[in-house]
Protein backbone atom coordinates (compact mmCIF):
# COMPACT_ATOMS: atom_id res chain seq x y z
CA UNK A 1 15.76 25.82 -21.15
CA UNK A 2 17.77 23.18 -19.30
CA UNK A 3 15.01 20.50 -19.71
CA UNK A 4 14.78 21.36 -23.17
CA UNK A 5 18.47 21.11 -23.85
CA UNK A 6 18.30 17.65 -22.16
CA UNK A 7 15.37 16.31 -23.83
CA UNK A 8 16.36 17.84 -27.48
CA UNK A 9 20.21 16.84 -27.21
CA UNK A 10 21.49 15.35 -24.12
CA UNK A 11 19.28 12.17 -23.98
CA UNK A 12 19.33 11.33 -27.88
CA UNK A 13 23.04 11.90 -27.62
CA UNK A 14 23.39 9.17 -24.87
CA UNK A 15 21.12 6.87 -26.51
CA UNK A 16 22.80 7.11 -30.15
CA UNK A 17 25.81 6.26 -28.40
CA UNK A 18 24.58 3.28 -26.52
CA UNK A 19 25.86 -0.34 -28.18
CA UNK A 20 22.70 -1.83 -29.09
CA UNK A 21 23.22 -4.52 -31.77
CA UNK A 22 20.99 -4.62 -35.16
CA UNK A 23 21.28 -8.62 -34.87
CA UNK A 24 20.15 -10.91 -31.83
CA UNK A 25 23.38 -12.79 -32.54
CA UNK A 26 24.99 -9.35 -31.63
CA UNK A 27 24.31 -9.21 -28.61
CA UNK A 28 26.58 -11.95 -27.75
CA UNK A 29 28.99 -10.17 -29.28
CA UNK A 30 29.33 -7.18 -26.85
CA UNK A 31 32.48 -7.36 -24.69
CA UNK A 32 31.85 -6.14 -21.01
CA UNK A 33 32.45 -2.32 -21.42
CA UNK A 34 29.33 -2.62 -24.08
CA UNK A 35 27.21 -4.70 -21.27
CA UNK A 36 28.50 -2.31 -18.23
CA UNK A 37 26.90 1.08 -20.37
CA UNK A 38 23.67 -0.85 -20.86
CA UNK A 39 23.36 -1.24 -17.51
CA UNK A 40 22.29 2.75 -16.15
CA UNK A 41 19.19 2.59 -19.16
CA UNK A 42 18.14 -0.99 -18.24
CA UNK A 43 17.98 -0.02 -14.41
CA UNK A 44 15.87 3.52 -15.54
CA UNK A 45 13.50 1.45 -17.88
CA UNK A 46 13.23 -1.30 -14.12
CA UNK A 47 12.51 1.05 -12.09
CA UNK A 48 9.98 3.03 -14.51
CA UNK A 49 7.69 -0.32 -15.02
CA UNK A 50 7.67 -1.24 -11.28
CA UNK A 51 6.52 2.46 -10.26
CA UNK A 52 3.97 2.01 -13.45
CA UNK A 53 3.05 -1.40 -12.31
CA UNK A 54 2.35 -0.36 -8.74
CA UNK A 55 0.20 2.60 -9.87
CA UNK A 56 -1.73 1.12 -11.93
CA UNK A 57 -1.97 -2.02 -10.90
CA UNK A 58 -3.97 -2.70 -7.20
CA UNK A 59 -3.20 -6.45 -7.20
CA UNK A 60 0.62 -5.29 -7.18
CA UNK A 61 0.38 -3.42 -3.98
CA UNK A 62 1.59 -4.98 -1.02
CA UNK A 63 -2.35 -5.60 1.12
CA UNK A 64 -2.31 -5.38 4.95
CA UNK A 65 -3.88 -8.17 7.09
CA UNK A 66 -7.68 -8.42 5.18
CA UNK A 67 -8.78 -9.85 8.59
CA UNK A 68 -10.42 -7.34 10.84
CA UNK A 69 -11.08 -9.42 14.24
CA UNK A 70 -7.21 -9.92 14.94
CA UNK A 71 -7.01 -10.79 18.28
CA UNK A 72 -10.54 -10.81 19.99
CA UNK A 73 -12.27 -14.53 20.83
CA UNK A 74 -10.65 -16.20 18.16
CA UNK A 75 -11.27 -19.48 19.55
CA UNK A 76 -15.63 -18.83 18.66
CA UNK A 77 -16.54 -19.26 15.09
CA UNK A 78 -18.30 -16.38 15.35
CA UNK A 79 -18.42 -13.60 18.04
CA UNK A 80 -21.48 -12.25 18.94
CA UNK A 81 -22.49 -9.82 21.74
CA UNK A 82 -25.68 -8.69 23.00
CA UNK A 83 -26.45 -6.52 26.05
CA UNK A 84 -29.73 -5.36 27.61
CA UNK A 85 -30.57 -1.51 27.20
CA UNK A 86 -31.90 -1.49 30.27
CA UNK A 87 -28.27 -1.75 31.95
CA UNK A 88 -27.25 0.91 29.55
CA UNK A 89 -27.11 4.20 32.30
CA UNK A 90 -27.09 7.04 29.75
CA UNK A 91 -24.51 6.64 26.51
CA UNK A 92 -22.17 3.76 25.86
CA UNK A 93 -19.67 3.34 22.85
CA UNK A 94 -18.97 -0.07 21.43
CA UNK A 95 -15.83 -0.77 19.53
CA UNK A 96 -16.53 -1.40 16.05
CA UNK A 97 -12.52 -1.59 14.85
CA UNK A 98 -11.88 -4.46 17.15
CA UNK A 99 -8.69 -2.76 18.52
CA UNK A 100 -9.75 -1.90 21.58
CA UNK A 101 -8.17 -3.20 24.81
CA UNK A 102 -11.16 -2.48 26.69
CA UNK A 103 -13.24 -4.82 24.45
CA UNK A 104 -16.74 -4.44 23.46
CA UNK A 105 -16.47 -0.73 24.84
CA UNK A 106 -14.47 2.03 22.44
CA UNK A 107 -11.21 3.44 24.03
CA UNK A 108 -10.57 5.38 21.02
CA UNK A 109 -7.99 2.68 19.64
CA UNK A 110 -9.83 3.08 16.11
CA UNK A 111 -7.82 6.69 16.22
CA UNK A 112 -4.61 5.10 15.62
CA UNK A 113 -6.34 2.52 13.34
CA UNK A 114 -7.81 4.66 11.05
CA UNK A 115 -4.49 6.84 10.55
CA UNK A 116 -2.54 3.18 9.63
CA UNK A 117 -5.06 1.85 7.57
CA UNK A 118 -6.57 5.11 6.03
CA UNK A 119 -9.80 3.35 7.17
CA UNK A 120 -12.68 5.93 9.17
CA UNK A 121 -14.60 3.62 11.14
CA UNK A 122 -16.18 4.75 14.76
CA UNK A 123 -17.88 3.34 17.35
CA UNK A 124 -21.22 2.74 17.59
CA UNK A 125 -22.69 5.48 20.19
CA UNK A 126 -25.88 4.13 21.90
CA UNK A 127 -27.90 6.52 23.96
CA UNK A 128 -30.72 6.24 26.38
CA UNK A 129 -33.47 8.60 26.73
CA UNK A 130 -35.23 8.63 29.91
């Protein structure tokens, strides 16, 4: 009842009683009273668009660092590791998030990654049957 009592009277009421002129050259005729009550609709209508904008468009959201390698041998073009399996004792877990601080191994850093970034990524889990 209340939202139909606004949407049936209490908005077309306000905006029938808004100054908006039937002439461009009118609107350089409204004093600042007229410009002040235009402001509350034109903030509404701002603030609708942006919220639109953002949900509908994915360029307009703000993007976090693209890189993923933030901090790890950033002098080397290209990082590259490669161990033998025969050092491997039973199970090892390489960092695939590039947050860990125990880098190549996994310390679980991609936890805290994945709940900033939304992201899931693991570690790779290598194990050695003998």
């Amino acid at each position: 009842m209340v939202l139909g009592q606004l949407v049936k009277v209490t908005v077309p009421n306000y905006l029938s009683g808004l100054p908006i002129p039937d002439t461009f050259g009118g609107w350089f005729r409204l004093g600042f009273k007229d410009w002040l009550s235009l402001v509350p609709p034109a903030a509404a209508m701002a603030g609708f668009s942006y919220v639109t904008y953002l949900a509908f468009c994915p360029l307009g959201r703000p993007k976090p660092d693209s890189k993923v390698n933030l901090r790890i041998s950033k002098e080397n073009p290209k990082v590259v590791d490669s161990f033998d399996i025969e050092d491997i004792s039973e199970k090892v877990c390489f960092c695939r998030c590039w947050r860990s601080e125990n880098w190549p191994y996994c310390d679980g850093a991609h936890g805290k990654h994945n709940k900033e970034t939304g992201d899931n990524v693991g570690p790779v889990v290598i194990k050695v049957n003998k």
